[in-house]
Protein backbone atom coordinates (compact mmCIF):
# COMPACT_ATOMS: atom_id res chain seq x y z
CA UNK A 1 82.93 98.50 131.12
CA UNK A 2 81.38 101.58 131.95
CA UNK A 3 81.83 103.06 135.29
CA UNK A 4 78.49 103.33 137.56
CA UNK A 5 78.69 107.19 138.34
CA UNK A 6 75.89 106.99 140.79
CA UNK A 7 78.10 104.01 142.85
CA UNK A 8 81.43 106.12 142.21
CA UNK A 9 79.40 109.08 143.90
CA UNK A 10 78.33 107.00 146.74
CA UNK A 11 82.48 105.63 147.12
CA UNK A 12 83.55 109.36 147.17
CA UNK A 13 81.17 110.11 149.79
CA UNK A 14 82.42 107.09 151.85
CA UNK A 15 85.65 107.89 151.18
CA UNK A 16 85.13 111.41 152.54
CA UNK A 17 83.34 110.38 155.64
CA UNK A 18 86.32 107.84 156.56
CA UNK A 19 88.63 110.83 156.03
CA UNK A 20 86.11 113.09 158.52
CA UNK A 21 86.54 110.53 161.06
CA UNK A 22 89.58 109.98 160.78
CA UNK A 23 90.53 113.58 161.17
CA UNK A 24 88.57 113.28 164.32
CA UNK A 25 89.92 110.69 166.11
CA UNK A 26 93.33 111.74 164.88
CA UNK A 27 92.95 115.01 167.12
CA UNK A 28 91.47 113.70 169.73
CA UNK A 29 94.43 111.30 170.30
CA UNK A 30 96.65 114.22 169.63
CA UNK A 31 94.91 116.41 172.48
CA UNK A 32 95.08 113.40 174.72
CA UNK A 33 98.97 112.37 174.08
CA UNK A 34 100.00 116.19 175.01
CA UNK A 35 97.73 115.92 177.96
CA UNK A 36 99.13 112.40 179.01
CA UNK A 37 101.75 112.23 181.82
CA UNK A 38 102.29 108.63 182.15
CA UNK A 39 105.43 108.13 179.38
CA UNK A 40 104.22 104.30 178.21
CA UNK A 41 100.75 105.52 177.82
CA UNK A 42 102.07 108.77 175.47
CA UNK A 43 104.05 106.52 173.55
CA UNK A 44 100.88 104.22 172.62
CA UNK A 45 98.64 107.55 171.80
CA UNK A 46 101.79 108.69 169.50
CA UNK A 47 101.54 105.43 167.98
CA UNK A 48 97.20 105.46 167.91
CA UNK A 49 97.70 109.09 166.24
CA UNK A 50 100.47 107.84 163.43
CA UNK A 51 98.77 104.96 162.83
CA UNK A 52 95.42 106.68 162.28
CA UNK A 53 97.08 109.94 160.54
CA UNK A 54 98.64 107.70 158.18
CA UNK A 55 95.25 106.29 157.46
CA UNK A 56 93.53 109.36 156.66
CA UNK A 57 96.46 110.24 154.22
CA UNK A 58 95.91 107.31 152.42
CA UNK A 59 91.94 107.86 152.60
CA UNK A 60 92.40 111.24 150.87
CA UNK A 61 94.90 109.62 148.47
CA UNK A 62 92.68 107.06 147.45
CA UNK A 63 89.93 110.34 146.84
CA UNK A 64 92.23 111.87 144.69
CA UNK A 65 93.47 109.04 142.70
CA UNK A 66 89.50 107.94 141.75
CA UNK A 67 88.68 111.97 140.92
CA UNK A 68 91.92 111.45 138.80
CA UNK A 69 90.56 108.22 136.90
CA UNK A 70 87.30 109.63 135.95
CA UNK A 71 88.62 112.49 135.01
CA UNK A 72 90.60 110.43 132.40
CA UNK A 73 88.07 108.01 132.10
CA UNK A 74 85.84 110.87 130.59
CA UNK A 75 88.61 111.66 128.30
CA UNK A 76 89.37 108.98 126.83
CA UNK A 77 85.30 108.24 126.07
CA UNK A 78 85.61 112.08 124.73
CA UNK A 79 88.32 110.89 122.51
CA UNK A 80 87.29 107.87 121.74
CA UNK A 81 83.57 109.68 120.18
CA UNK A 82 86.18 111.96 118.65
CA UNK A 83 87.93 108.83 116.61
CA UNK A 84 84.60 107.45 115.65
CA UNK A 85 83.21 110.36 114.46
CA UNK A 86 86.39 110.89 112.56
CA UNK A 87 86.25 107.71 110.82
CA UNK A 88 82.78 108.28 110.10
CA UNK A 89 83.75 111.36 108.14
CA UNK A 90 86.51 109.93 106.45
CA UNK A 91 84.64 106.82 105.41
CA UNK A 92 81.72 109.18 104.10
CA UNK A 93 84.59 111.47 102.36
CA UNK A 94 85.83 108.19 100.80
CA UNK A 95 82.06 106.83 99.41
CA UNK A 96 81.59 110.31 98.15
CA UNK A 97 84.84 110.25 95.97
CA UNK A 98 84.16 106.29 94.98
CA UNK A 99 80.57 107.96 93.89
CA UNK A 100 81.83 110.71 91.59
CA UNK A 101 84.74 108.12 90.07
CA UNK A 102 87.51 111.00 91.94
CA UNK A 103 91.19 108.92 91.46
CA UNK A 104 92.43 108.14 94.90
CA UNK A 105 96.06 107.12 93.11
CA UNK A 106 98.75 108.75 95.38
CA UNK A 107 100.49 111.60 94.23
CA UNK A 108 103.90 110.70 92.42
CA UNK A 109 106.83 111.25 94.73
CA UNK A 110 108.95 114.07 94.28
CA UNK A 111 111.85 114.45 92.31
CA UNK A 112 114.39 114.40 94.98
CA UNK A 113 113.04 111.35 96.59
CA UNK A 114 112.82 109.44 92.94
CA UNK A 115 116.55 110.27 92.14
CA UNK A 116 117.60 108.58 96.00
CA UNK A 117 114.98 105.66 95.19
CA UNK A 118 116.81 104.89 92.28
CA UNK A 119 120.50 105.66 93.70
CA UNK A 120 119.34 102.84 96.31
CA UNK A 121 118.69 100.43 93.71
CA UNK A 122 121.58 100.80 91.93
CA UNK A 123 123.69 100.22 95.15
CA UNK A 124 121.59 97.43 97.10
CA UNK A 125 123.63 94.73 95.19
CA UNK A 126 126.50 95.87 95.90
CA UNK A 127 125.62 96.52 99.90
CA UNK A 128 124.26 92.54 99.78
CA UNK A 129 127.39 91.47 98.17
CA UNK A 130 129.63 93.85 101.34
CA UNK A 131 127.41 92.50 103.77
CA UNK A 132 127.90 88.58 102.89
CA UNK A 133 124.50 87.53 103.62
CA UNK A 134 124.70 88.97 107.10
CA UNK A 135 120.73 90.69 107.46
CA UNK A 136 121.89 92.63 110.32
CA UNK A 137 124.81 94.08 108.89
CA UNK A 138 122.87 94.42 105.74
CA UNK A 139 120.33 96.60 107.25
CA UNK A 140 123.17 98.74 108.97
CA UNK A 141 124.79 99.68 105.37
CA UNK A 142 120.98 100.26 104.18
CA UNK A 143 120.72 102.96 107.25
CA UNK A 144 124.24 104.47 106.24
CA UNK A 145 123.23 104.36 103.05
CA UNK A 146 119.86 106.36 103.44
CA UNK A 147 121.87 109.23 105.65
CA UNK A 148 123.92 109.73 103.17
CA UNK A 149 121.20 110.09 100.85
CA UNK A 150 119.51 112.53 102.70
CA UNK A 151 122.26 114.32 103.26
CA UNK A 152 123.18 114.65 99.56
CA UNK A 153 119.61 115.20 98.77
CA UNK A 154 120.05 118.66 100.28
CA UNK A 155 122.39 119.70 97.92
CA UNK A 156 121.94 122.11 95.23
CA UNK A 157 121.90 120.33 91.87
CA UNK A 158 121.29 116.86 93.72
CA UNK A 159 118.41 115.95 91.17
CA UNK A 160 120.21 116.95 88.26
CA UNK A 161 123.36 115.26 88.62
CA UNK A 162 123.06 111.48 86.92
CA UNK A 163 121.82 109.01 89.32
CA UNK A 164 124.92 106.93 88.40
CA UNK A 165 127.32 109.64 89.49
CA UNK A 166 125.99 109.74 92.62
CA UNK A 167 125.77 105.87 93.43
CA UNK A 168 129.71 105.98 92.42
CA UNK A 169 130.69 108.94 94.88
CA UNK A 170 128.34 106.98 97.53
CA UNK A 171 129.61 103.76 96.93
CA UNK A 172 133.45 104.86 97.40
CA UNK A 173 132.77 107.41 100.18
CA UNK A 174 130.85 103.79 101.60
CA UNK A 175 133.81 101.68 100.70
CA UNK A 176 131.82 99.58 98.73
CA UNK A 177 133.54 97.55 96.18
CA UNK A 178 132.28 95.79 92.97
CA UNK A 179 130.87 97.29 89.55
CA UNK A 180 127.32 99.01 89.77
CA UNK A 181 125.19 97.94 86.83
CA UNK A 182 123.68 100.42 84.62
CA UNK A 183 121.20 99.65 82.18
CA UNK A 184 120.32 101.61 78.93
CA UNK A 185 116.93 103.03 78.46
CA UNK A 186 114.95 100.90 76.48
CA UNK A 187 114.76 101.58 72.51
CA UNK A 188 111.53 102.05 70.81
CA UNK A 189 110.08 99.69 68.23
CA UNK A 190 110.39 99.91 64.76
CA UNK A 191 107.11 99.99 63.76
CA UNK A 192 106.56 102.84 66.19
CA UNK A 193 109.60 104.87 66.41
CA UNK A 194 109.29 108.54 63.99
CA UNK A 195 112.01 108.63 61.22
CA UNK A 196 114.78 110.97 62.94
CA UNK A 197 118.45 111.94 62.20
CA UNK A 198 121.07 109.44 63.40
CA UNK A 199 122.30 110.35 67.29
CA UNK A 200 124.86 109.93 68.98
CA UNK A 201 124.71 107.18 71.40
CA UNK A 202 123.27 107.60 74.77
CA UNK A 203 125.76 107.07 77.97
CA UNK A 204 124.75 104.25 80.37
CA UNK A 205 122.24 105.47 82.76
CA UNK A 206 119.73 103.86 85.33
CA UNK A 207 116.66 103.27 84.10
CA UNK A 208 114.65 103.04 87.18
């Protein structure tokens, strides 16, 4: 709901007013408890001026703290008009690039972060089979097994050296036991592969 500023201006002023008067009567009972002689009735004015002191503290507090709330009251409509008018742009951005057929595919990911997506793969099985079943000690070699990808990711070389290399130096520096499966790539078809001299044949590698 929107705040009434006409009725918040009309609270300040209140507010102020109380703290006026309270001022007021504050010094008045602090002129008449030094001019008091009689020791029970300067012990009641000390009390009357704490008692009213502490009042007008918590009058101005109570000032500050709704100046403070508008205040962020009027920024968070400010950035709330922001967002919207954001969104509107993006959504208009977005019709525009529907309208002209643009591709909104994401870009591939980088090399670096293909060669770690595929050194995962090759080693989830054998982190499912470490952590017997357990999900939460499953998802503790997962996190072990990412740092150590991004550490090794910021090696030189790290996206040329064979994905199955890595999982093996991984897996042992991991103490993960059991044999990582490798696939081959898969061969063309007859029909469609080009007459070529004989090759050697390819090592085992990942094939994503």
């Amino acid at each position: 709901m929107q705040p009434n500023p006409d009725k918040q201006a009309r609270v300040e002023a209140m507010l102020g007013e109380l703290a006026e008067l309270g001022l007021m009567l504050a010094r008045e009972l602090a002129r008449q408890a030094q001019a008091c002689e009689d020791p029970a009735d300067t012990e009641r004015l000390v009390g009357a001026f704490n008692k009213t002191s502490r009042a007008v503290r918590l009058t101005l507090a109570l000032d500050a703290k709704l100046e403070r709330d508008g205040a962020r009251m009027a920024r968070e409509d400010a950035d709330f008009a922001d967002r919207r008018a954001e969104a509107a742009r993006a959504l208009a951005e977005q019709q525009a690039r529907a309208l002209r057929h643009a591709p909104l595919d994401p870009p591939p990911p980088p090399p670096a972060q293909r060669h770690k997506t595929r050194v995962r793969n090759l080693l989830n099985r054998l982190i499912w089979n470490e952590s017997e079943g357990d999900a939460e000690e499953y998802d503790i070699l997962r996190d072990d097994l990412d740092a150590r990808l991004h550490e090794a990711a910021q090696c030189e070389g790290f996206t040329e050296t064979p994905v199955e290399v890595i999982a093996r130096r991984v897996a042992a520096d991991m103490g993960l036991s059991g044999d990582l499966v490798l696939t081959r790539p898969a061969a063309p078809k007859a029909a469609e592969a080009a007459p070529r001299e004989p090759a050697a044949e390819p090592a085992l590698a990942d094939s994503g």
